[in-house]
C-alpha atoms as a PDB file:
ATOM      1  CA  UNK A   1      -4.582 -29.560 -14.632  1.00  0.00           C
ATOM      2  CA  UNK A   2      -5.368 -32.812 -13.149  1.00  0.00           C
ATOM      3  CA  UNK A   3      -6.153 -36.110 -14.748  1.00  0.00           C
ATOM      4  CA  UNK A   4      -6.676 -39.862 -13.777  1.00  0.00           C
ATOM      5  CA  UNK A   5      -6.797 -42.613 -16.239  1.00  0.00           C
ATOM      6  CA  UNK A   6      -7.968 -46.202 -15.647  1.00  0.00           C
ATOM      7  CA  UNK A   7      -6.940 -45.896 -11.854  1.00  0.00           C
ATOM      8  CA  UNK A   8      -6.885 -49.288  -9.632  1.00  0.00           C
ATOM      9  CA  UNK A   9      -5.865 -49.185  -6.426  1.00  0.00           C
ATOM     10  CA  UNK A  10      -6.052 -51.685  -3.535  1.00  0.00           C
ATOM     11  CA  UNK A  11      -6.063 -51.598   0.440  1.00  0.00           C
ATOM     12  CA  UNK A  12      -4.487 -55.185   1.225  1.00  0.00           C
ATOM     13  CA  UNK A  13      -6.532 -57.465  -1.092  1.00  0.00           C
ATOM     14  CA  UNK A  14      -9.771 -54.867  -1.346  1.00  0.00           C
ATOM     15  CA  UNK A  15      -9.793 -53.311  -4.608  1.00  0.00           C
ATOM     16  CA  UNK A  16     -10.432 -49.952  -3.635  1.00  0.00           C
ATOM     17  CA  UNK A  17     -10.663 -47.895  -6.715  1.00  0.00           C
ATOM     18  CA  UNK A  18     -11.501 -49.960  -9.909  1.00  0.00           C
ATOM     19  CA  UNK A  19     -10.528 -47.592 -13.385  1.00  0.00           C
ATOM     20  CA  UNK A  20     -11.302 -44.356 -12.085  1.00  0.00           C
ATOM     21  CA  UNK A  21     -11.219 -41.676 -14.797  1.00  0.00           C
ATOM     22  CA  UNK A  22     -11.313 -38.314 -13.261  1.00  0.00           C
ATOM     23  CA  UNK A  23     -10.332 -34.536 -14.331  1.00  0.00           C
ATOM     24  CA  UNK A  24     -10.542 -31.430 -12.415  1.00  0.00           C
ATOM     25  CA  UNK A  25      -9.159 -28.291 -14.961  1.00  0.00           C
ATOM     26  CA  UNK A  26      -7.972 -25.108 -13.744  1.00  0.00           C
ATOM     27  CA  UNK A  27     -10.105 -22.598 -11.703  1.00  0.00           C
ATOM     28  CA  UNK A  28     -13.331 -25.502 -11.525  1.00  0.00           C
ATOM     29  CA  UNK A  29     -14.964 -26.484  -8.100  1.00  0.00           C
ATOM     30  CA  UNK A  30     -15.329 -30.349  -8.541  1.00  0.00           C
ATOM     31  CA  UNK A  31     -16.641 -32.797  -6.143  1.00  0.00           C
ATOM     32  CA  UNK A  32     -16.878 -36.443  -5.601  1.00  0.00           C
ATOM     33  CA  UNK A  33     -20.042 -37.819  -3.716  1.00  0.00           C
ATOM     34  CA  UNK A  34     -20.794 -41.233  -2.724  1.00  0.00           C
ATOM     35  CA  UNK A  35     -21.443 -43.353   0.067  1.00  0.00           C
ATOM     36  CA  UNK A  36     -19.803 -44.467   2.825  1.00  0.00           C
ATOM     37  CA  UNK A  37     -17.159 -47.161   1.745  1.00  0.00           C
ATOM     38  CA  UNK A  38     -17.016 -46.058  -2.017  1.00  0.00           C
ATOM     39  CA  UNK A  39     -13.623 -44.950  -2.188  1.00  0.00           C
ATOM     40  CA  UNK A  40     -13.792 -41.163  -2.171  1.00  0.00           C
ATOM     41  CA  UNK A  41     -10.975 -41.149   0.658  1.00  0.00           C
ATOM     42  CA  UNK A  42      -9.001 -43.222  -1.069  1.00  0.00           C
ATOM     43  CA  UNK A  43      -8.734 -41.235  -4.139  1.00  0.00           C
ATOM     44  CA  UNK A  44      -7.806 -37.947  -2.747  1.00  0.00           C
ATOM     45  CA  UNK A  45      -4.626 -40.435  -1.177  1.00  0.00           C
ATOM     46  CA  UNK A  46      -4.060 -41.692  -4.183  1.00  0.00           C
ATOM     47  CA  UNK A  47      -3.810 -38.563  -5.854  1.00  0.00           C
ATOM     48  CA  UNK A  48      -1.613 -37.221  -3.337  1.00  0.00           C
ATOM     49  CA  UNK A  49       0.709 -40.210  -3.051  1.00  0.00           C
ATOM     50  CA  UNK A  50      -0.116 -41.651  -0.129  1.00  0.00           C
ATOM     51  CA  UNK A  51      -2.058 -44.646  -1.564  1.00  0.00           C
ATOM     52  CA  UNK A  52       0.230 -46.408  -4.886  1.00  0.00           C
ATOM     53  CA  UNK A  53      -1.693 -46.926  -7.319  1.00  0.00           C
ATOM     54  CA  UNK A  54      -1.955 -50.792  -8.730  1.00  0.00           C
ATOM     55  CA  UNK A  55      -2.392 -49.972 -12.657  1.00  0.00           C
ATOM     56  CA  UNK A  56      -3.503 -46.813 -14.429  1.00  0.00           C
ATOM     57  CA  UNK A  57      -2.054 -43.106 -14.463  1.00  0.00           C
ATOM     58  CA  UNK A  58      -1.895 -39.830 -12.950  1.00  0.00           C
ATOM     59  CA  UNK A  59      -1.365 -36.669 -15.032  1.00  0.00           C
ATOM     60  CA  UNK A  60      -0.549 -32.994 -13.519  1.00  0.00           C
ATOM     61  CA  UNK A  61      -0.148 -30.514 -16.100  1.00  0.00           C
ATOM     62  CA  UNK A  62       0.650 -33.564 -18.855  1.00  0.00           C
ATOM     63  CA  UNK A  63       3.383 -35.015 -16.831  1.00  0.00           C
ATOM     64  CA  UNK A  64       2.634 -38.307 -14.767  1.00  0.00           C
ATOM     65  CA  UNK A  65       3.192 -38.055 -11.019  1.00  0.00           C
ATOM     66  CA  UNK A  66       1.929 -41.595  -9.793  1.00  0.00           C
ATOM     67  CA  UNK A  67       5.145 -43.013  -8.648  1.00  0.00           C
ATOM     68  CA  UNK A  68       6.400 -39.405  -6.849  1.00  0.00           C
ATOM     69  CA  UNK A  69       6.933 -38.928  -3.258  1.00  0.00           C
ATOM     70  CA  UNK A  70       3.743 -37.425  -1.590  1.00  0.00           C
ATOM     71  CA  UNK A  71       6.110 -33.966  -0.655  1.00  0.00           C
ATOM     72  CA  UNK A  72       6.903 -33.604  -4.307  1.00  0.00           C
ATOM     73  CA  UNK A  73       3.665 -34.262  -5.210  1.00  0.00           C
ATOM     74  CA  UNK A  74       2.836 -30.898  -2.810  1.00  0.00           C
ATOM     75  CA  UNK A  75       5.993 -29.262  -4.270  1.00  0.00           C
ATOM     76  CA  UNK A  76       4.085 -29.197  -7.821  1.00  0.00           C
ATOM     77  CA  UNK A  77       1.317 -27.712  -6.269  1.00  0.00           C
ATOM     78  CA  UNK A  78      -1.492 -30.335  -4.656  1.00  0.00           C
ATOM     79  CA  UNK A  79      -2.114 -29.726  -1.142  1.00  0.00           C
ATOM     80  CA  UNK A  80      -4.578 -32.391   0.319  1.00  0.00           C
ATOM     81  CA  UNK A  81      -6.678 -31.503   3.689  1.00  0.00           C
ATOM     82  CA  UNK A  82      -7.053 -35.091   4.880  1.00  0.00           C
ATOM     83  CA  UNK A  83     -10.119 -36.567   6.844  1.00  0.00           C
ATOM     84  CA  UNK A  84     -10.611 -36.662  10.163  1.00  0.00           C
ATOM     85  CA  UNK A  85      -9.273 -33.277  11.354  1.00  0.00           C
ATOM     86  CA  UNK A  86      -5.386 -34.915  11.652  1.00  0.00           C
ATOM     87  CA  UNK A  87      -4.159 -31.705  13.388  1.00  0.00           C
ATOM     88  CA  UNK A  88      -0.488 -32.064  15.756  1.00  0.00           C
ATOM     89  CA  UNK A  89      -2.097 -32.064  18.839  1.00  0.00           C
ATOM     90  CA  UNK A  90       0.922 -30.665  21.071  1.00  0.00           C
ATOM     91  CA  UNK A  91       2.121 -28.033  18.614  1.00  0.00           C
ATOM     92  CA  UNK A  92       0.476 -24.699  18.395  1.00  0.00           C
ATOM     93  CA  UNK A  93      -1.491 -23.557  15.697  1.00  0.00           C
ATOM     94  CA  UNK A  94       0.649 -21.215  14.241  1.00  0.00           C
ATOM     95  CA  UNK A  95       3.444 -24.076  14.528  1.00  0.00           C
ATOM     96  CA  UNK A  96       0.604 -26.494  12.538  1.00  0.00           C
ATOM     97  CA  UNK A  97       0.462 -23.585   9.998  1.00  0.00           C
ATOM     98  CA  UNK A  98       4.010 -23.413   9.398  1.00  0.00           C
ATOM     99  CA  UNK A  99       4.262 -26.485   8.739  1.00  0.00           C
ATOM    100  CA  UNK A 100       2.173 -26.585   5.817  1.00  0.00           C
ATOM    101  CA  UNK A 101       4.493 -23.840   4.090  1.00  0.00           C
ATOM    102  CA  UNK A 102       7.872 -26.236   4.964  1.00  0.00           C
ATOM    103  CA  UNK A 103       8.796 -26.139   1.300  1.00  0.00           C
ATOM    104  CA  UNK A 104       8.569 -22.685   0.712  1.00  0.00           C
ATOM    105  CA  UNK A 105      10.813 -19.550   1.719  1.00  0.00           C
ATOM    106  CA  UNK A 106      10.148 -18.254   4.908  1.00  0.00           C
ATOM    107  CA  UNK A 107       9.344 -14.625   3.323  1.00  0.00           C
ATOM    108  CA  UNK A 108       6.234 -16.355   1.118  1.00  0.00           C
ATOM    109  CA  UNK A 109       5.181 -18.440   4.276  1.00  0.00           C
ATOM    110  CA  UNK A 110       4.828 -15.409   5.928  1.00  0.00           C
ATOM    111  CA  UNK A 111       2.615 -13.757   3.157  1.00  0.00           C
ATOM    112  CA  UNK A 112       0.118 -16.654   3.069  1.00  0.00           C
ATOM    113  CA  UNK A 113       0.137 -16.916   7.071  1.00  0.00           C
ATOM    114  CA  UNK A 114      -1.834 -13.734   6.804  1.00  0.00           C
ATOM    115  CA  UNK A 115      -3.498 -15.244   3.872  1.00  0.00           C
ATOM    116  CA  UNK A 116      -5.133 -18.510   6.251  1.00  0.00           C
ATOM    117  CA  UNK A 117      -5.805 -15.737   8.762  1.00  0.00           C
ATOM    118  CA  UNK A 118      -7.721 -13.759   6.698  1.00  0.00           C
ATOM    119  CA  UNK A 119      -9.957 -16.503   5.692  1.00  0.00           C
ATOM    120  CA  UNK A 120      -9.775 -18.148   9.351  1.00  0.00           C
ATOM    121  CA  UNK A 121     -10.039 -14.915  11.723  1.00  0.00           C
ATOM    122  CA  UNK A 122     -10.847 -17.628  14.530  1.00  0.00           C
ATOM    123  CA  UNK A 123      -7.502 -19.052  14.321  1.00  0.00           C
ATOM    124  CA  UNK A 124      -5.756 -15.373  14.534  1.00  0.00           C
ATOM    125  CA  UNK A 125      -6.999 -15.159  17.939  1.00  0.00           C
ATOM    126  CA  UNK A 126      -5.491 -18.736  18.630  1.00  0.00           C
ATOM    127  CA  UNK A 127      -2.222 -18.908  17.176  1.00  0.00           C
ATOM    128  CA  UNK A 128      -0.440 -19.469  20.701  1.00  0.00           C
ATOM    129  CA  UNK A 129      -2.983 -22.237  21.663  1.00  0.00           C
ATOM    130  CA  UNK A 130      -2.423 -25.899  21.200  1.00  0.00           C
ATOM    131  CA  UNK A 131      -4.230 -27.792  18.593  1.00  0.00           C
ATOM    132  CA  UNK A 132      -5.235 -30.390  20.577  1.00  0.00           C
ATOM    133  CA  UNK A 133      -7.627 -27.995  22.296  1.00  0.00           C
ATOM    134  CA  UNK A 134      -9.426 -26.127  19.472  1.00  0.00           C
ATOM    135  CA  UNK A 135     -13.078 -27.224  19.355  1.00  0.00           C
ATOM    136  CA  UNK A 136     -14.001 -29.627  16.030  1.00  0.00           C
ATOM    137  CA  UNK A 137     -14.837 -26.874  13.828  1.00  0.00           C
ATOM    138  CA  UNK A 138     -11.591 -24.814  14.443  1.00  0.00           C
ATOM    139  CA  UNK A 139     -10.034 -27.808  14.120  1.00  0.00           C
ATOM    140  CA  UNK A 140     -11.419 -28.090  10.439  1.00  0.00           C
ATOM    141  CA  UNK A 141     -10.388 -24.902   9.612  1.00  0.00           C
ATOM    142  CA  UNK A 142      -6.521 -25.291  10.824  1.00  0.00           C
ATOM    143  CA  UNK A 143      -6.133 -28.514   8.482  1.00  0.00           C
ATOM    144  CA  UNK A 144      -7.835 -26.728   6.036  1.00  0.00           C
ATOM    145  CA  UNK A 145      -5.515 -23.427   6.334  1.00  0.00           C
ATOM    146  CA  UNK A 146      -2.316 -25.711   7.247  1.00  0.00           C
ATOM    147  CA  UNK A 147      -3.096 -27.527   3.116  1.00  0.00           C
ATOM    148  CA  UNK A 148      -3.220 -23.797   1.899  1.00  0.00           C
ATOM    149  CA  UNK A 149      -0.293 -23.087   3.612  1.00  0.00           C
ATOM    150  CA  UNK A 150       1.602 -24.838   0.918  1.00  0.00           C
ATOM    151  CA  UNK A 151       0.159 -22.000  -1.646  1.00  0.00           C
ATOM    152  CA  UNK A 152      -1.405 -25.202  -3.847  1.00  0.00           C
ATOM    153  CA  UNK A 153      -3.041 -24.495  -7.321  1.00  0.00           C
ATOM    154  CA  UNK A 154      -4.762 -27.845  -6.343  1.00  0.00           C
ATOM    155  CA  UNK A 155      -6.931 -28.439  -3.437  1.00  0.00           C
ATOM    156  CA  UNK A 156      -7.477 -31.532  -2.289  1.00  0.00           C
ATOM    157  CA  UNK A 157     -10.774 -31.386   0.566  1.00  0.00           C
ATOM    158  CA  UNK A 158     -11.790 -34.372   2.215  1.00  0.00           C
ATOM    159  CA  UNK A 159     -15.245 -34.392   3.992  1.00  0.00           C
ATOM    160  CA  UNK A 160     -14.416 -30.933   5.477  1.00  0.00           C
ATOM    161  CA  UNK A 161     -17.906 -30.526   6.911  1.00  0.00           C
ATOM    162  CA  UNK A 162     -18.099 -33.806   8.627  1.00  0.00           C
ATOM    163  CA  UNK A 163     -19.368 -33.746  12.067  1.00  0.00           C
ATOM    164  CA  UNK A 164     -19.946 -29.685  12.308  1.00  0.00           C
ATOM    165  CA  UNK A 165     -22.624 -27.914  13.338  1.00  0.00           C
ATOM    166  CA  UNK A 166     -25.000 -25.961  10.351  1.00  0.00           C
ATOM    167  CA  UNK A 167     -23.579 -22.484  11.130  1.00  0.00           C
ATOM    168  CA  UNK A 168     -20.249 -23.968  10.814  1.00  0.00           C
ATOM    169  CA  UNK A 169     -21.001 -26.212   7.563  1.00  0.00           C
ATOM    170  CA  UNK A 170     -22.121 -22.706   6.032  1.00  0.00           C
ATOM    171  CA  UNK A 171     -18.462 -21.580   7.224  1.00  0.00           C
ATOM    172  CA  UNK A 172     -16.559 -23.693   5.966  1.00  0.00           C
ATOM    173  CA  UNK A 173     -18.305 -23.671   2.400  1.00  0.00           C
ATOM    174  CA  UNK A 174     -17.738 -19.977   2.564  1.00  0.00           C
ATOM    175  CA  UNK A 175     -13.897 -20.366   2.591  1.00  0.00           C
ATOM    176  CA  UNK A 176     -14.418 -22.883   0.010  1.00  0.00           C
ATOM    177  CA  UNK A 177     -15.798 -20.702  -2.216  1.00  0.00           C
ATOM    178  CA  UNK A 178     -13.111 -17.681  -1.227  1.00  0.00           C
ATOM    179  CA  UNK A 179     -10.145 -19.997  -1.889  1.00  0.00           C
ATOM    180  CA  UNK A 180     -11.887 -20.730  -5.120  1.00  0.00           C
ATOM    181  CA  UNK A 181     -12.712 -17.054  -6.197  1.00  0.00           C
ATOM    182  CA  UNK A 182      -8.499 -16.336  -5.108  1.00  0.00           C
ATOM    183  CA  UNK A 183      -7.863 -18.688  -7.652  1.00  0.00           C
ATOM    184  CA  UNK A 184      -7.175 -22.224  -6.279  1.00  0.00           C
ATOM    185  CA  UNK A 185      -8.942 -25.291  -7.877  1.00  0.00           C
ATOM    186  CA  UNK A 186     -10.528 -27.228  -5.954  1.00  0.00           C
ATOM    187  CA  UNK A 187     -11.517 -31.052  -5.679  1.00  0.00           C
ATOM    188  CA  UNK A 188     -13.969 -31.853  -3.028  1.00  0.00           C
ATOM    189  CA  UNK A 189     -14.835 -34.662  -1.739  1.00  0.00           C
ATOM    190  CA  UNK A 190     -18.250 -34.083   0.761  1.00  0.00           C
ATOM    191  CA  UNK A 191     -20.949 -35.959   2.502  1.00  0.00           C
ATOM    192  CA  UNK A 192     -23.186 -33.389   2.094  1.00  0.00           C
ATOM    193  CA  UNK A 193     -24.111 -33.721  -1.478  1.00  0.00           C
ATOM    194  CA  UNK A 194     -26.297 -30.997  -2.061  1.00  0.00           C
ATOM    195  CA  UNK A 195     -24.228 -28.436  -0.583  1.00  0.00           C
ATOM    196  CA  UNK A 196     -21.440 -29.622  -2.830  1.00  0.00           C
ATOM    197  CA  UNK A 197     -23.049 -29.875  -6.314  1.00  0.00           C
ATOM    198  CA  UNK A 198     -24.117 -26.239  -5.216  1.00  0.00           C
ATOM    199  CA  UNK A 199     -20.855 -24.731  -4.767  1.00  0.00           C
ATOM    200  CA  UNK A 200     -19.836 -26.973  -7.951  1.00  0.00           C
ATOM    201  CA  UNK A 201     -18.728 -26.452 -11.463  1.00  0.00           C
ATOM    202  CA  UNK A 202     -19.134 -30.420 -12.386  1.00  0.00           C
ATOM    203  CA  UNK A 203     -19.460 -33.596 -10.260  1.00  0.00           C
ATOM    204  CA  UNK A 204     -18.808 -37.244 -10.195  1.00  0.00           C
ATOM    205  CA  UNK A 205     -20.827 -40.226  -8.625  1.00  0.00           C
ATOM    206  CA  UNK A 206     -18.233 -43.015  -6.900  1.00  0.00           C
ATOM    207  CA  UNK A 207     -20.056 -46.139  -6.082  1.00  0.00           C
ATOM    208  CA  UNK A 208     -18.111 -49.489  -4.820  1.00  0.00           C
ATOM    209  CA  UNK A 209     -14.830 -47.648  -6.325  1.00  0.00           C
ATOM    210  CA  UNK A 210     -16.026 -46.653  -9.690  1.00  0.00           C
ATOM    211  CA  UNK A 211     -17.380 -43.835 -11.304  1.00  0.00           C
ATOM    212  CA  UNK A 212     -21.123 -43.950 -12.008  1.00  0.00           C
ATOM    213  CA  UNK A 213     -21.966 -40.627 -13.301  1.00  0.00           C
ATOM    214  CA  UNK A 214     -20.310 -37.554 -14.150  1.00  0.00           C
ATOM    215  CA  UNK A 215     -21.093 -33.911 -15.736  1.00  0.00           C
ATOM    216  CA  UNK A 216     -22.144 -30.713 -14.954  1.00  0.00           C
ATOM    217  CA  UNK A 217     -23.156 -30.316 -11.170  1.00  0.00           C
ATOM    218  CA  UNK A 218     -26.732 -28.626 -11.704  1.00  0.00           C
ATOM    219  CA  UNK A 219     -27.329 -31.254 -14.090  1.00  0.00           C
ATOM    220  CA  UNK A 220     -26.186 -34.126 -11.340  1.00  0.00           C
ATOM    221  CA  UNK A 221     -28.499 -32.182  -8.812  1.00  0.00           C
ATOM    222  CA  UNK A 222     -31.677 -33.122 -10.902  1.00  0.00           C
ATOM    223  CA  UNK A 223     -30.542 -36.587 -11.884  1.00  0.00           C
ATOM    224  CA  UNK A 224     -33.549 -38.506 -10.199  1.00  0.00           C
ATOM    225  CA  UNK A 225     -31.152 -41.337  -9.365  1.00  0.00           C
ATOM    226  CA  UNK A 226     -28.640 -38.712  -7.364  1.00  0.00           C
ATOM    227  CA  UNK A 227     -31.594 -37.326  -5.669  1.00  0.00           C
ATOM    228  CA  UNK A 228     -32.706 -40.566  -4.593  1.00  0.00           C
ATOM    229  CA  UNK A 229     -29.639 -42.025  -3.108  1.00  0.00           C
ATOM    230  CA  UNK A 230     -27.705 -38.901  -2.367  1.00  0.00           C
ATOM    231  CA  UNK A 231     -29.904 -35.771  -1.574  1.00  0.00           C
ATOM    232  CA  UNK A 232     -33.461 -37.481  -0.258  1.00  0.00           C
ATOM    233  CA  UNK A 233     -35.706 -34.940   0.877  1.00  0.00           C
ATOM    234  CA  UNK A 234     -33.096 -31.956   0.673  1.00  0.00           C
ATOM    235  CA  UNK A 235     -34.460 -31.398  -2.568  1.00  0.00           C
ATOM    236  CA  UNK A 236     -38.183 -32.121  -2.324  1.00  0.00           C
ATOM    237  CA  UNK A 237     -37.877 -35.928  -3.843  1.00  0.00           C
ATOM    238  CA  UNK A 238     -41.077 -37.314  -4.104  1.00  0.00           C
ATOM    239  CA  UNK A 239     -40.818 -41.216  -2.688  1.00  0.00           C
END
């Protein structure tokens, strides 16, 4: 479905991403891991078109999308659940959710409304309430269900457990899982390592904008160097 080739992008005069090579295929669970400042975020923006990509290309379904506008890059079918929770504060959250569906018929919005609230029953019991005052977690969930909104054969997660509490990590990797088994790829990008190479069918390593290592997620989880920088004592590493 989705492939990168050679990828460079820059933030000012930081080279961000330096000749990323990346695929996710259809119905796969992939995530990204790395540290802090490796370019995971800027990626998923890249991908989505919010970043422009210096040299390299980006392929959905054979056909290059790097220079599209970041709506028709949604209109194909990659939704992207940013960071940082970006809800509209002063709309409501079944106004946030409708706004994820703004390219789609109104009949079809309405199907996958019940869709989000299926798979967020918190948020059915707060579509009148204001975004702005939904605790972290729900907050999580309505960027997460506002991306699926869109209906997107691509899913585009950044960090969505950041800053929850364990019960809610659990959550959230729950959905992830549903939205998966309903058919929607997913690429995931995820502090928490070792619940992401769990959930995964294959992985990549980003370090200082590059990728490092890549293959099959169980075989990532017992890469001694992955364990060692990424997973610690989560999986019994011995120091």
């Amino acid at each position: 479905m989705l492939q990168l080739h050679e990828v460079h992008a820059f933030y000012g005069q930081i080279h961000a991403l330096k000749g990323v090579a990346l695929r996710v295929d259809a119905g796969e669970i992939v995530t990204l891991i790395g540290s802090n400042g490796a370019g995971k975020s800027t990626l998923l923006r890249t991908i989505s078109g919010l970043v422009r990509l210096r040299r390299g290309q980006i392929l959905w379904q054979s056909q290059p999308i790097e220079r599209l506008a970041p709506h028709a890059i949604v209109g194909l079918g990659i939704s992207h659940a940013p960071e940082g929770r970006r809800v509209f504060s002063r709309l409501t959250v079944q106004e946030n959710l409708e706004l994820g569906a703004y390219l789609r018929p109104a009949r079809e919005a309405r199907q996958d409304l019940e869709r989000v609230l299926a798979l967020f029953p918190r948020l059915q019991e707060r579509l009148r309430q204001r975004a702005g005052t939904l605790s972290g977690g729900e907050q999580q969930m309505l960027t997460i269900g506002r991306a699926l909104m869109a209906r997107p054969r691509l899913l585009l997660l950044d960090e969505p457990s950041m800053g929850l509490s364990p019960l809610l990590v659990e959550v959230i990797f729950r959905v992830i899982r549903d939205i998966h088994a309903q058919g929607t790829a997913v690429l995931l990008v995820e502090q928490n390592a070792l619940a992401a190479l769990s959930i995964a069918q294959r992985g990549y390593v980003l370090q200082s904008g590059e990728i490092v290592l890549e293959g099959p997620a169980g075989v990532l989880l017992e890469d001694p160097a992955v364990q060692r920088a990424y997973l610690g004592e989560a999986v019994g590493v011995q120091g």
